[in-house]
C-alpha atoms as a PDB file:
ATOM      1  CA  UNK A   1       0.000   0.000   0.000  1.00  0.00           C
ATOM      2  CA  UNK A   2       1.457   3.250  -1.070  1.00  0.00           C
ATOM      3  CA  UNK A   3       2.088   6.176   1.944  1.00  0.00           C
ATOM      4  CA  UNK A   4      -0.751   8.495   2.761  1.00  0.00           C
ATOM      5  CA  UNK A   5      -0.246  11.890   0.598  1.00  0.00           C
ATOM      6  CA  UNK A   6       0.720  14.379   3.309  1.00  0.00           C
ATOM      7  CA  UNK A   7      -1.640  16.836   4.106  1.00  0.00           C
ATOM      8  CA  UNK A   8       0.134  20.244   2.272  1.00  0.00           C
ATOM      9  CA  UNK A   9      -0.173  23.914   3.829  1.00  0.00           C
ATOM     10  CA  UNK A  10      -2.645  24.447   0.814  1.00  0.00           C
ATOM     11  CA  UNK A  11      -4.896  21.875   2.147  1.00  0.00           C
ATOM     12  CA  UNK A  12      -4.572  23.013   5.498  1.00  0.00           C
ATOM     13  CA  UNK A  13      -5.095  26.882   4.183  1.00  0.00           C
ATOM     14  CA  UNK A  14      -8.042  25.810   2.516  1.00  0.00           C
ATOM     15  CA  UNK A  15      -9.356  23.917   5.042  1.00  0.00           C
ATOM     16  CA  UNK A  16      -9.028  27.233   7.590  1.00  0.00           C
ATOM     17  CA  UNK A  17     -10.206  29.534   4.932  1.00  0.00           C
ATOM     18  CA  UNK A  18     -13.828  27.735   5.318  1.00  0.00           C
ATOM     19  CA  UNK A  19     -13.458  28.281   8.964  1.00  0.00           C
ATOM     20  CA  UNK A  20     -15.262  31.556  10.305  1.00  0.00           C
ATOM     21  CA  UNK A  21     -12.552  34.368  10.492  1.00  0.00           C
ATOM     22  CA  UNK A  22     -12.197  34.290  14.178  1.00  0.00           C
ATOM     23  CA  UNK A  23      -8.022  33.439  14.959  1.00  0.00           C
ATOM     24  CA  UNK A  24      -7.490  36.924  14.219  1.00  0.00           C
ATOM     25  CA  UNK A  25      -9.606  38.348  17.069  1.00  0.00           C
ATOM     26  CA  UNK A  26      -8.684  35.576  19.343  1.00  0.00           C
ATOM     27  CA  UNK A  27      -4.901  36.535  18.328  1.00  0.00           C
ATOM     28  CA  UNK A  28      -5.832  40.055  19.407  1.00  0.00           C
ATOM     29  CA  UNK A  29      -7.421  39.762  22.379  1.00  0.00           C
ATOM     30  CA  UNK A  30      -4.299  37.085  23.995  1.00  0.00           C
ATOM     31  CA  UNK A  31      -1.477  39.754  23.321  1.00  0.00           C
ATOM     32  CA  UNK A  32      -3.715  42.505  24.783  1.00  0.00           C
ATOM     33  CA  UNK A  33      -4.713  40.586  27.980  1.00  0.00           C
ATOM     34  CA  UNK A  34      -1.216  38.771  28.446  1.00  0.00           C
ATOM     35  CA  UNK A  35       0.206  42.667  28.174  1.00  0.00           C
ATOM     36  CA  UNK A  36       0.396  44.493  32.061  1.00  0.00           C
ATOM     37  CA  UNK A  37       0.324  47.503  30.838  1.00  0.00           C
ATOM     38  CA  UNK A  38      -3.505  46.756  28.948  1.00  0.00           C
ATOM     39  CA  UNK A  39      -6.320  48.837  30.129  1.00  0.00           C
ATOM     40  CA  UNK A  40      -9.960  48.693  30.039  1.00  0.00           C
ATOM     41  CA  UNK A  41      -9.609  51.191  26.908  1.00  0.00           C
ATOM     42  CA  UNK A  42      -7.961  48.703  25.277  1.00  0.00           C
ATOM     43  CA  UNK A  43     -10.000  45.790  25.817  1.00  0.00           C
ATOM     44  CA  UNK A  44     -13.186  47.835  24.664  1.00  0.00           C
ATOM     45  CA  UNK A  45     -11.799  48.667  21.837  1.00  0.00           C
ATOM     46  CA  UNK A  46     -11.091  45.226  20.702  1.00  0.00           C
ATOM     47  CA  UNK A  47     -14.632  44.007  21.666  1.00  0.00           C
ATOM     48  CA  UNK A  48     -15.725  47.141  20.284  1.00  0.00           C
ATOM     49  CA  UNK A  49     -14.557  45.942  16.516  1.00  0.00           C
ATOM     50  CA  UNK A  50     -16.872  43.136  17.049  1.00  0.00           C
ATOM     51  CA  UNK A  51     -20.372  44.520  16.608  1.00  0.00           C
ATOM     52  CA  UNK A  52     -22.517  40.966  17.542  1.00  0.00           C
ATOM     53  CA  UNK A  53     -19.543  40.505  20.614  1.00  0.00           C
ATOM     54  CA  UNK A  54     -20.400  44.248  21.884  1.00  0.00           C
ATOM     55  CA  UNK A  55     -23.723  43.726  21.978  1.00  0.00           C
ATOM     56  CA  UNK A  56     -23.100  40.444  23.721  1.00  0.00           C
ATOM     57  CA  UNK A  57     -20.814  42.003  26.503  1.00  0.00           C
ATOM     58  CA  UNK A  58     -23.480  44.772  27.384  1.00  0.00           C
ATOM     59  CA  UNK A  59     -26.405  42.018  27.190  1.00  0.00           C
ATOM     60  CA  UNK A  60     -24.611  40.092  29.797  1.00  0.00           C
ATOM     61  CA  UNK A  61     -23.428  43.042  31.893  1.00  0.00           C
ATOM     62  CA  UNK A  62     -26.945  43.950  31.826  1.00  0.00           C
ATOM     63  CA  UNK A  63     -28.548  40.562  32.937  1.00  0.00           C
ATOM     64  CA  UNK A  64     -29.540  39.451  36.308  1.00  0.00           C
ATOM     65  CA  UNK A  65     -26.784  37.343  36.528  1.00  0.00           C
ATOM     66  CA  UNK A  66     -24.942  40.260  37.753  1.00  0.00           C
ATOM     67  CA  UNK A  67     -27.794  42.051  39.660  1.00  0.00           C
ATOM     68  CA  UNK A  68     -26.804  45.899  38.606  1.00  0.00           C
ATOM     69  CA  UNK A  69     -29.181  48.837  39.908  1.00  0.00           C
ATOM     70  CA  UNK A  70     -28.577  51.150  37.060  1.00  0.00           C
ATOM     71  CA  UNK A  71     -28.634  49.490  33.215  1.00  0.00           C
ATOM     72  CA  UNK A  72     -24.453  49.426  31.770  1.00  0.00           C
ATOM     73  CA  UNK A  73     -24.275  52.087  28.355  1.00  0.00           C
ATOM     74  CA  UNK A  74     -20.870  51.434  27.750  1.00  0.00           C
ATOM     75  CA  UNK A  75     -18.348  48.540  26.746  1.00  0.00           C
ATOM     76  CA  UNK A  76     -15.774  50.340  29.021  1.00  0.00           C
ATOM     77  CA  UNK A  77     -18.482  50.077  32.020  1.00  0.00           C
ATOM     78  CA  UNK A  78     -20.149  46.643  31.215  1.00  0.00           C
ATOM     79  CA  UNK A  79     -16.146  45.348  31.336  1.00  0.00           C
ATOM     80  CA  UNK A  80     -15.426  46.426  34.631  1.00  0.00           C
ATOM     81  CA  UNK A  81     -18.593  44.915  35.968  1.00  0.00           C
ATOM     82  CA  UNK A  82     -18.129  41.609  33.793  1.00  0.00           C
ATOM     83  CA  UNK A  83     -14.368  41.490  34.981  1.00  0.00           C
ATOM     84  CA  UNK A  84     -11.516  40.641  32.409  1.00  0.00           C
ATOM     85  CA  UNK A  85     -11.631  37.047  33.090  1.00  0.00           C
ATOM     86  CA  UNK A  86     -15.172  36.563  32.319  1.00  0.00           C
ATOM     87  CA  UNK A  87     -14.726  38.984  29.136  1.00  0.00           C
ATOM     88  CA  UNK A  88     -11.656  36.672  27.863  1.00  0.00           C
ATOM     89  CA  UNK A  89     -14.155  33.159  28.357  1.00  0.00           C
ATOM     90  CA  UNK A  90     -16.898  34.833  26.731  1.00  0.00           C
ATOM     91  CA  UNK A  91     -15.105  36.369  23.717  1.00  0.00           C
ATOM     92  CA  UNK A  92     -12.871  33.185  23.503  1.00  0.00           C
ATOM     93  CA  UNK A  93     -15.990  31.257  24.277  1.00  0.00           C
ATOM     94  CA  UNK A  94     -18.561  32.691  21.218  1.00  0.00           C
ATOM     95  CA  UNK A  95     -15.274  32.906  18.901  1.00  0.00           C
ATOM     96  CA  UNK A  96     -14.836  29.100  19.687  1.00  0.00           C
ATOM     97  CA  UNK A  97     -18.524  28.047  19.114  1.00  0.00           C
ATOM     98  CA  UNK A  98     -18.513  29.422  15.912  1.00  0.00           C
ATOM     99  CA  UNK A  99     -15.560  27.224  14.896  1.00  0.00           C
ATOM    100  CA  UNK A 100     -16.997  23.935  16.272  1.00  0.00           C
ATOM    101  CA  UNK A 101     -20.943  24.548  15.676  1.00  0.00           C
ATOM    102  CA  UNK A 102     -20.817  22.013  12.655  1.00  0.00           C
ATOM    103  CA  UNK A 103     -20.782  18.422  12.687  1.00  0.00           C
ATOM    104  CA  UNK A 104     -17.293  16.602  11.796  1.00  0.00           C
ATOM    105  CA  UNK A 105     -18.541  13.604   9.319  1.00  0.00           C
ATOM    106  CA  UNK A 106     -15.868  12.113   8.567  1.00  0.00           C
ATOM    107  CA  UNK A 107     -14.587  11.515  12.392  1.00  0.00           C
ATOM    108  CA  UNK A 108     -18.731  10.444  13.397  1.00  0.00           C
ATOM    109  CA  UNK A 109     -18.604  13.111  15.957  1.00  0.00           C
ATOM    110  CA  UNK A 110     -22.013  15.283  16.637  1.00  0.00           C
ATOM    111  CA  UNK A 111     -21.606  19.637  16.476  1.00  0.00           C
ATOM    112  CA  UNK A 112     -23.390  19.214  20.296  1.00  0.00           C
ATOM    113  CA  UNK A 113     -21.123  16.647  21.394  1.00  0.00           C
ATOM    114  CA  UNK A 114     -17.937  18.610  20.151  1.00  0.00           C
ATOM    115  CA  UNK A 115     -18.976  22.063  21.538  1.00  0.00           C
ATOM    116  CA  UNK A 116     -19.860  20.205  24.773  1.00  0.00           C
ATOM    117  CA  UNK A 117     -16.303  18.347  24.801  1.00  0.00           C
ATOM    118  CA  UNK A 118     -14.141  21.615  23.783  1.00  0.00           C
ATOM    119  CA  UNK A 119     -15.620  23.780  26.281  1.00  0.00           C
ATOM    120  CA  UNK A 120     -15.730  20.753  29.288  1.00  0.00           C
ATOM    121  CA  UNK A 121     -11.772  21.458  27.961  1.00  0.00           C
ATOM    122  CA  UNK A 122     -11.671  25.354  28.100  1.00  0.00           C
ATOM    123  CA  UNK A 123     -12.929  25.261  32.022  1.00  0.00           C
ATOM    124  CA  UNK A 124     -11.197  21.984  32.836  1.00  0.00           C
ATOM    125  CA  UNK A 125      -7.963  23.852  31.723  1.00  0.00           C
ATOM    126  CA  UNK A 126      -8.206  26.621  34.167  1.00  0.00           C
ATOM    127  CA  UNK A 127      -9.538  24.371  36.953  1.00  0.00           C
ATOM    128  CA  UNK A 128      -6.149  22.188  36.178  1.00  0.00           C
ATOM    129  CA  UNK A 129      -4.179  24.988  35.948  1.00  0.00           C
ATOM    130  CA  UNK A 130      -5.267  26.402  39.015  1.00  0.00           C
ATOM    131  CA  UNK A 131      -5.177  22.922  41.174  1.00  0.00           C
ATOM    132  CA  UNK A 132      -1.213  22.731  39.857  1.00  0.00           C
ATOM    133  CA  UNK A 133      -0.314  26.277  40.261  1.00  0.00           C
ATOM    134  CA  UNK A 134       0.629  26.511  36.523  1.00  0.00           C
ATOM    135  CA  UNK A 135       1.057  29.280  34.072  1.00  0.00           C
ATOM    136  CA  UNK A 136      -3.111  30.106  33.652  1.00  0.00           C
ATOM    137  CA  UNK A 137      -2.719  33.095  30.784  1.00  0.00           C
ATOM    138  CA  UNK A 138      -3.558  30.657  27.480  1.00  0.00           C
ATOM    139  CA  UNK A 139      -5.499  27.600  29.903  1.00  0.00           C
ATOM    140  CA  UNK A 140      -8.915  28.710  28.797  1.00  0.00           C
ATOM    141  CA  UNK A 141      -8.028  29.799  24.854  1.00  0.00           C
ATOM    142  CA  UNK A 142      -6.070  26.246  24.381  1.00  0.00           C
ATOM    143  CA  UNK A 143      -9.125  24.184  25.679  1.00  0.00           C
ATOM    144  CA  UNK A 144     -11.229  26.451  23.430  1.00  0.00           C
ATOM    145  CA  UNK A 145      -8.482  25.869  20.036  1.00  0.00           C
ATOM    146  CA  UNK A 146      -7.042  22.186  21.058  1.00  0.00           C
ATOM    147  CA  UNK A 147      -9.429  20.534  18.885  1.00  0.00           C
ATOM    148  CA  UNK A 148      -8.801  22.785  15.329  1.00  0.00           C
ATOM    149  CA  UNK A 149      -6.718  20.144  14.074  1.00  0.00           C
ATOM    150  CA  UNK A 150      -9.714  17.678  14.052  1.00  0.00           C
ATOM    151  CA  UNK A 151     -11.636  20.247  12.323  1.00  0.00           C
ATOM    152  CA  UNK A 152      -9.707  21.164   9.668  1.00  0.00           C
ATOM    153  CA  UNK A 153      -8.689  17.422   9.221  1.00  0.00           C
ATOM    154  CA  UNK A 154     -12.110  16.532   8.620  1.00  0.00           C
ATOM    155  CA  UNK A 155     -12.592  19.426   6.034  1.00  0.00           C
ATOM    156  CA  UNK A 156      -9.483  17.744   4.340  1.00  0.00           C
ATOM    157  CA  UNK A 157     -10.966  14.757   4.086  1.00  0.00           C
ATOM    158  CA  UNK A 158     -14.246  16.178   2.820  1.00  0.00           C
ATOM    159  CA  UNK A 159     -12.372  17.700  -0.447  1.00  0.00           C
ATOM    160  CA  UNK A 160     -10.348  14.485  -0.980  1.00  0.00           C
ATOM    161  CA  UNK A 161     -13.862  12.379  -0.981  1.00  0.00           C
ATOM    162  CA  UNK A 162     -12.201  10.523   1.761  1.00  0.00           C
ATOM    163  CA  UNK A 163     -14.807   7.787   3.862  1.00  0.00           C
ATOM    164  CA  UNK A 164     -15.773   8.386   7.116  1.00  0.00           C
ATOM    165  CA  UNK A 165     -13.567   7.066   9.903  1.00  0.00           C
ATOM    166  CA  UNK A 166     -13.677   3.355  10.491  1.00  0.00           C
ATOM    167  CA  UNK A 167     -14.230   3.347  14.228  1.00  0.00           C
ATOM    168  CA  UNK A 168     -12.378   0.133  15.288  1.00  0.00           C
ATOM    169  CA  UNK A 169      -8.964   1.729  13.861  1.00  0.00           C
ATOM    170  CA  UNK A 170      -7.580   3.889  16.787  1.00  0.00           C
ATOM    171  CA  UNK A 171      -8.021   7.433  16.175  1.00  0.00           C
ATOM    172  CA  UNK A 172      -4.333   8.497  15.608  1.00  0.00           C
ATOM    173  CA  UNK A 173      -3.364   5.604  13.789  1.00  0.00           C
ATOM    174  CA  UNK A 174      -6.163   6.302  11.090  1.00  0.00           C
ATOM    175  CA  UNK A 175      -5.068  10.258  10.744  1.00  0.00           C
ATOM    176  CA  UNK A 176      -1.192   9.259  10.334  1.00  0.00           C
ATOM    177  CA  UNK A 177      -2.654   6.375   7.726  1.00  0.00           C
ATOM    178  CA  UNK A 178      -4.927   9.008   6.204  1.00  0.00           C
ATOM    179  CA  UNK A 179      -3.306  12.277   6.323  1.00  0.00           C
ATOM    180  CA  UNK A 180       0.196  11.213   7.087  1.00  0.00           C
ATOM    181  CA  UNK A 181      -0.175  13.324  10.556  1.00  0.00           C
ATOM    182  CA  UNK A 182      -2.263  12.854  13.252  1.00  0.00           C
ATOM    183  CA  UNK A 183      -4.283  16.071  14.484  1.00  0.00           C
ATOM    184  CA  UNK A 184      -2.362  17.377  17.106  1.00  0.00           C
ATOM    185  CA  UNK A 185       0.068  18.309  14.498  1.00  0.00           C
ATOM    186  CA  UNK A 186      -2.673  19.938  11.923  1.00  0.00           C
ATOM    187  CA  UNK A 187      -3.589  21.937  14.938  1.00  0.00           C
ATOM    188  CA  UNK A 188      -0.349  23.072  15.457  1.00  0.00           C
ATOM    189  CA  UNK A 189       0.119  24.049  11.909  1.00  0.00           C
ATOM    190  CA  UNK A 190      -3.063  25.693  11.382  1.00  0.00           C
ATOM    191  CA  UNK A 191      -2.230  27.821  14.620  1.00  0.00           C
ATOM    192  CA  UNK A 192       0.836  28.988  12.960  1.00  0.00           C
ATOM    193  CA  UNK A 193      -1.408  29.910   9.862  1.00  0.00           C
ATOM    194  CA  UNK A 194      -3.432  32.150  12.184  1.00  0.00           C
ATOM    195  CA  UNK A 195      -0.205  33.632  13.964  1.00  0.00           C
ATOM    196  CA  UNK A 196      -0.537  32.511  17.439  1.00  0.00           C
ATOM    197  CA  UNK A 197       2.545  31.982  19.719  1.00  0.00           C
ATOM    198  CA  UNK A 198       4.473  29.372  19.671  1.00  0.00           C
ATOM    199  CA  UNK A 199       3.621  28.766  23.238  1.00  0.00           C
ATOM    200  CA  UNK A 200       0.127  28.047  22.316  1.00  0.00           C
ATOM    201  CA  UNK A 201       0.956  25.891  19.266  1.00  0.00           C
ATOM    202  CA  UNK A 202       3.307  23.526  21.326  1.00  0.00           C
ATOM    203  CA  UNK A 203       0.591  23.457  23.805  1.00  0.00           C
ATOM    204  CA  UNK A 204      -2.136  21.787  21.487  1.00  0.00           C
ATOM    205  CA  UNK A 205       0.699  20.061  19.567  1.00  0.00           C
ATOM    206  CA  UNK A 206       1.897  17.966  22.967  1.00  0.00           C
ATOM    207  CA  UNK A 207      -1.150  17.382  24.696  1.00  0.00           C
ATOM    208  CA  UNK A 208      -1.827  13.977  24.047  1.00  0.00           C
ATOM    209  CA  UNK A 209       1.898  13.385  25.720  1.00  0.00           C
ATOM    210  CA  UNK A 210       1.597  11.967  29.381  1.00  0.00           C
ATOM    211  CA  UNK A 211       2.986  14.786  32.196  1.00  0.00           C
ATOM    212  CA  UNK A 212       6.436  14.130  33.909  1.00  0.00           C
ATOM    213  CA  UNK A 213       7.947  15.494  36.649  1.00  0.00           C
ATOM    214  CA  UNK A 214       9.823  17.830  34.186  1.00  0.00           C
ATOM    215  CA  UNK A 215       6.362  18.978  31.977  1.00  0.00           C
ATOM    216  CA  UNK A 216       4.124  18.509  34.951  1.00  0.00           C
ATOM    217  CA  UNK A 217       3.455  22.339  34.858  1.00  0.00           C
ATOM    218  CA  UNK A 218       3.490  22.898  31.350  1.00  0.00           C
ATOM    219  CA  UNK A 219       0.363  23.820  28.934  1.00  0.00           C
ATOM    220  CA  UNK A 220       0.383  20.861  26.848  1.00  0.00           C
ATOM    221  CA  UNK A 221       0.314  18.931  30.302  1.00  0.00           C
ATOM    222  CA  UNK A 222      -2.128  20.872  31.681  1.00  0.00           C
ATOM    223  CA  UNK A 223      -4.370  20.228  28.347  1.00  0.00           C
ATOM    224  CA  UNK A 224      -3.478  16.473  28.621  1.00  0.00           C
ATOM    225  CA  UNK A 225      -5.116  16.585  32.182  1.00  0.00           C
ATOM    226  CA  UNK A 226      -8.441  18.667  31.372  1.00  0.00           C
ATOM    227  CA  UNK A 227      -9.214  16.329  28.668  1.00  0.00           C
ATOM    228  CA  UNK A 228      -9.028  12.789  31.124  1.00  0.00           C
ATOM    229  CA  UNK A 229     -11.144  15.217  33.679  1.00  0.00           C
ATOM    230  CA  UNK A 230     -13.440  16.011  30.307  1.00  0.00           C
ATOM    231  CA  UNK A 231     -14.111  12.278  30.034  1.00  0.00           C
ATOM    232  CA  UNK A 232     -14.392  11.464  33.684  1.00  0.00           C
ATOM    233  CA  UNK A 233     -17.435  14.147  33.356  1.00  0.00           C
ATOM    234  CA  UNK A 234     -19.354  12.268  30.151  1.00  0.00           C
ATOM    235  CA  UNK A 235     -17.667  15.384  28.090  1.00  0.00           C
ATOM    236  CA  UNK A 236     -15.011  13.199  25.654  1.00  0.00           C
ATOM    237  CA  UNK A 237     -14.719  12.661  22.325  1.00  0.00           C
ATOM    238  CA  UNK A 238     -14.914   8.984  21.566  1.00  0.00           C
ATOM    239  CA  UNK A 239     -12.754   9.108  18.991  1.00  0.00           C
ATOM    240  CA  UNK A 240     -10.136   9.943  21.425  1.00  0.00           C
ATOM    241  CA  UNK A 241     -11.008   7.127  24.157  1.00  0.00           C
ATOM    242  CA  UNK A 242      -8.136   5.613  26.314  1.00  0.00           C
ATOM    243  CA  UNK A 243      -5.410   8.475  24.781  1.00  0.00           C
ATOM    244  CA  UNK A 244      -5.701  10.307  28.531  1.00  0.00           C
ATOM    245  CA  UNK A 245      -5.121   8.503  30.926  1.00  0.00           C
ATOM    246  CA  UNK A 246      -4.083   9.445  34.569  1.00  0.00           C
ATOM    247  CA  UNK A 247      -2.363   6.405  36.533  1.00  0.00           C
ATOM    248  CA  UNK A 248       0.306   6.000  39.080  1.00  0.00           C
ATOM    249  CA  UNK A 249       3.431   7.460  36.988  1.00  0.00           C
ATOM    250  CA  UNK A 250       1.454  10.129  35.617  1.00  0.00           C
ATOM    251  CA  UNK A 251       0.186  11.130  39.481  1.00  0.00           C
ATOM    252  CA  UNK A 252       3.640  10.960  40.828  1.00  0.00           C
ATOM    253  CA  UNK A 253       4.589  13.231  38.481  1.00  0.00           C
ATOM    254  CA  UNK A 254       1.917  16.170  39.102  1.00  0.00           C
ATOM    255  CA  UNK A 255       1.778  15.801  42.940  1.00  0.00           C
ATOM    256  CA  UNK A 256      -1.588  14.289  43.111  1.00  0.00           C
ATOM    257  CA  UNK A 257      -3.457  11.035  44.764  1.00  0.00           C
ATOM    258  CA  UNK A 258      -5.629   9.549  43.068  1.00  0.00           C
ATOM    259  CA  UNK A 259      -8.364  11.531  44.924  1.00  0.00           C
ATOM    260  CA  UNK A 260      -6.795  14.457  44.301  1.00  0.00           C
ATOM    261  CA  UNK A 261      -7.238  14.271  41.091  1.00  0.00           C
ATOM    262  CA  UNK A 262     -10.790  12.879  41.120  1.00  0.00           C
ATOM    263  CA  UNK A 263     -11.764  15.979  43.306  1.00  0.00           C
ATOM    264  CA  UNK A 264     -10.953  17.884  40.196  1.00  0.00           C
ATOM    265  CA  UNK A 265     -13.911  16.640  38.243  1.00  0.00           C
ATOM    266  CA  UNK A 266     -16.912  18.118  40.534  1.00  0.00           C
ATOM    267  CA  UNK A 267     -14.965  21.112  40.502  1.00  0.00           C
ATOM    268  CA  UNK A 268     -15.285  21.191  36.088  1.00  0.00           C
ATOM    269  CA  UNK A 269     -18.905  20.171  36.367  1.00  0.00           C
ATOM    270  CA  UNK A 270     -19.643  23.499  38.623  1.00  0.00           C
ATOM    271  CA  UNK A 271     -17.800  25.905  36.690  1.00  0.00           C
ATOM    272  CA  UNK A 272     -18.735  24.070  33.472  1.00  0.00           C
ATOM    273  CA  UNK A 273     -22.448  24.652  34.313  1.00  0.00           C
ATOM    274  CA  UNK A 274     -21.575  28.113  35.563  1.00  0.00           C
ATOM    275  CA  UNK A 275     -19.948  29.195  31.957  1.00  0.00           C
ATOM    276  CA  UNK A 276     -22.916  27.867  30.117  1.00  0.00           C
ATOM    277  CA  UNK A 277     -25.113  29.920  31.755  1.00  0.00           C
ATOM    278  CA  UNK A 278     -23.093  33.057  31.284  1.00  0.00           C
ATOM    279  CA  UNK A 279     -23.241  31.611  27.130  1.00  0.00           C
ATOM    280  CA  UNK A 280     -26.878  31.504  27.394  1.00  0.00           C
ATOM    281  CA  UNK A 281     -27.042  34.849  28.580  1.00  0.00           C
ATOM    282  CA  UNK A 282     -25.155  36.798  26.321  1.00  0.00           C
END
């Protein structure tokens, strides 16, 4: 049998071109958050750009979710009432579900199922992140991005006329035999395309790579993590069953008992539910 033709930057181009244009504003909004110097004049005027996302920001400021006396006029004062953290989720957040709101045919995987698992991701990220004391500033935006590769993937495969997945091969195993790379490296190549840092990329590239002692804080590991806490909650992909797994070596390594870690998962369920009401409101 003659080697799978390597997916080519054209492909992947394409593939992203179909995509909503939304790396560019995600690109945006990471440099101005992850600068100290960034104001609330800043961040306004980036939402600001976004005509559907400012209406969104004052909708929610505005809700009884956050129980104001007087109604918010302004991006700059429905911000600082929001707070930047839950501005980053929800920008990052409707960006993101505009990306994965389609079903992926050629993997079998549901647009419900995959919005559910990325997001499950997004907040498992931070709530890893946060357990392990690790670097937090790209937790949220890598759980929203670490499954582009699988999306542009499966738009590859549409324009080749390539059959659906068989679901008995394992999922990596059929991308490298199909694509001749597997879809943590699409992602990290479409990533590129859209000009995020390298930091990010690497993240999304490594995550289905097992912590150590020496990564145990890192963002791919930290990825690696939210996704075995996104299956413990009925939030996986079942494509991807058995590649995240948490045992003994992988505990050692981060710290954590067993319980620990399991503690984790009630803790993604609450702030999972928690973010999905904010969605529903804006």
């Amino acid at each position: 049998m003659s080697a799978p033709a390597l997916v080519s930057d054209q492909e992947l181009a394409a593939a992203v071109d179909k995509l909503p244009p939304v790396g560019a504003v995600m690109q945006r909004l990471l440099a101005v958050l992850q600068d100290a110097d960034a104001s609330i004049d800043d961040i306004a005027a980036l939402v600001r750009v976004d005509t559907a996302l400012a209406t969104q920001v004052l909708r929610l400021a505005n809700s009884a979710y956050f129980g104001l006396v007087e109604r918010v006029a302004t991006i700059e004062e429905g911000i600082q009432h929001i707070g930047l953290t839950q501005v980053q989720r929800l920008v990052v957040s409707l960006g993101g579900r505009r990306l994965f709101e389609r079903p992926l045919d050629h993997y079998v995987i549901s647009a419900p199922l995959l919005w559910h698992h990325t997001l499950a991701v997004a907040v498992g990220s931070e709530v890893v992140a946060s357990r392990l004391d690790a670097d937090d500033s790209i937790a949220y935006l890598g759980g929203i991005l670490h499954a582009i590769g699988i999306v542009a993937l499966d738009s590859v495969a549409a324009a080749r006329g390539i059959a659906p997945r068989d679901t008995a091969v394992p999922l990596l195993d059929w991308e490298r035999a199909t694509f001749g790379i597997d879809n943590a490296a699409a992602a990290e190549r479409v990533l590129h395309y859209w000009k995020f840092p390298q930091s990010l990329r690497r993240a999304v590239c490594d995550r289905y790579v097992p912590p150590t002692r020496e990564t145990a804080r890192s963002a791919a590991s930290v990825l690696h993590l939210a996704c075995c806490l996104a299956e413990r909650a009925a939030a996986g992909l079942a494509p991807e069953g058995g590649l995240f797994r948490v045992g003994e070596p992988v505990l050692d390594a981060i710290g954590m008992t067993a319980d620990q870690f399991g503690a984790l998962e009630p803790e993604l369920r609450y702030q999972l539910s928690r973010t999905r009401a904010l969605l529903r409101l804006a």
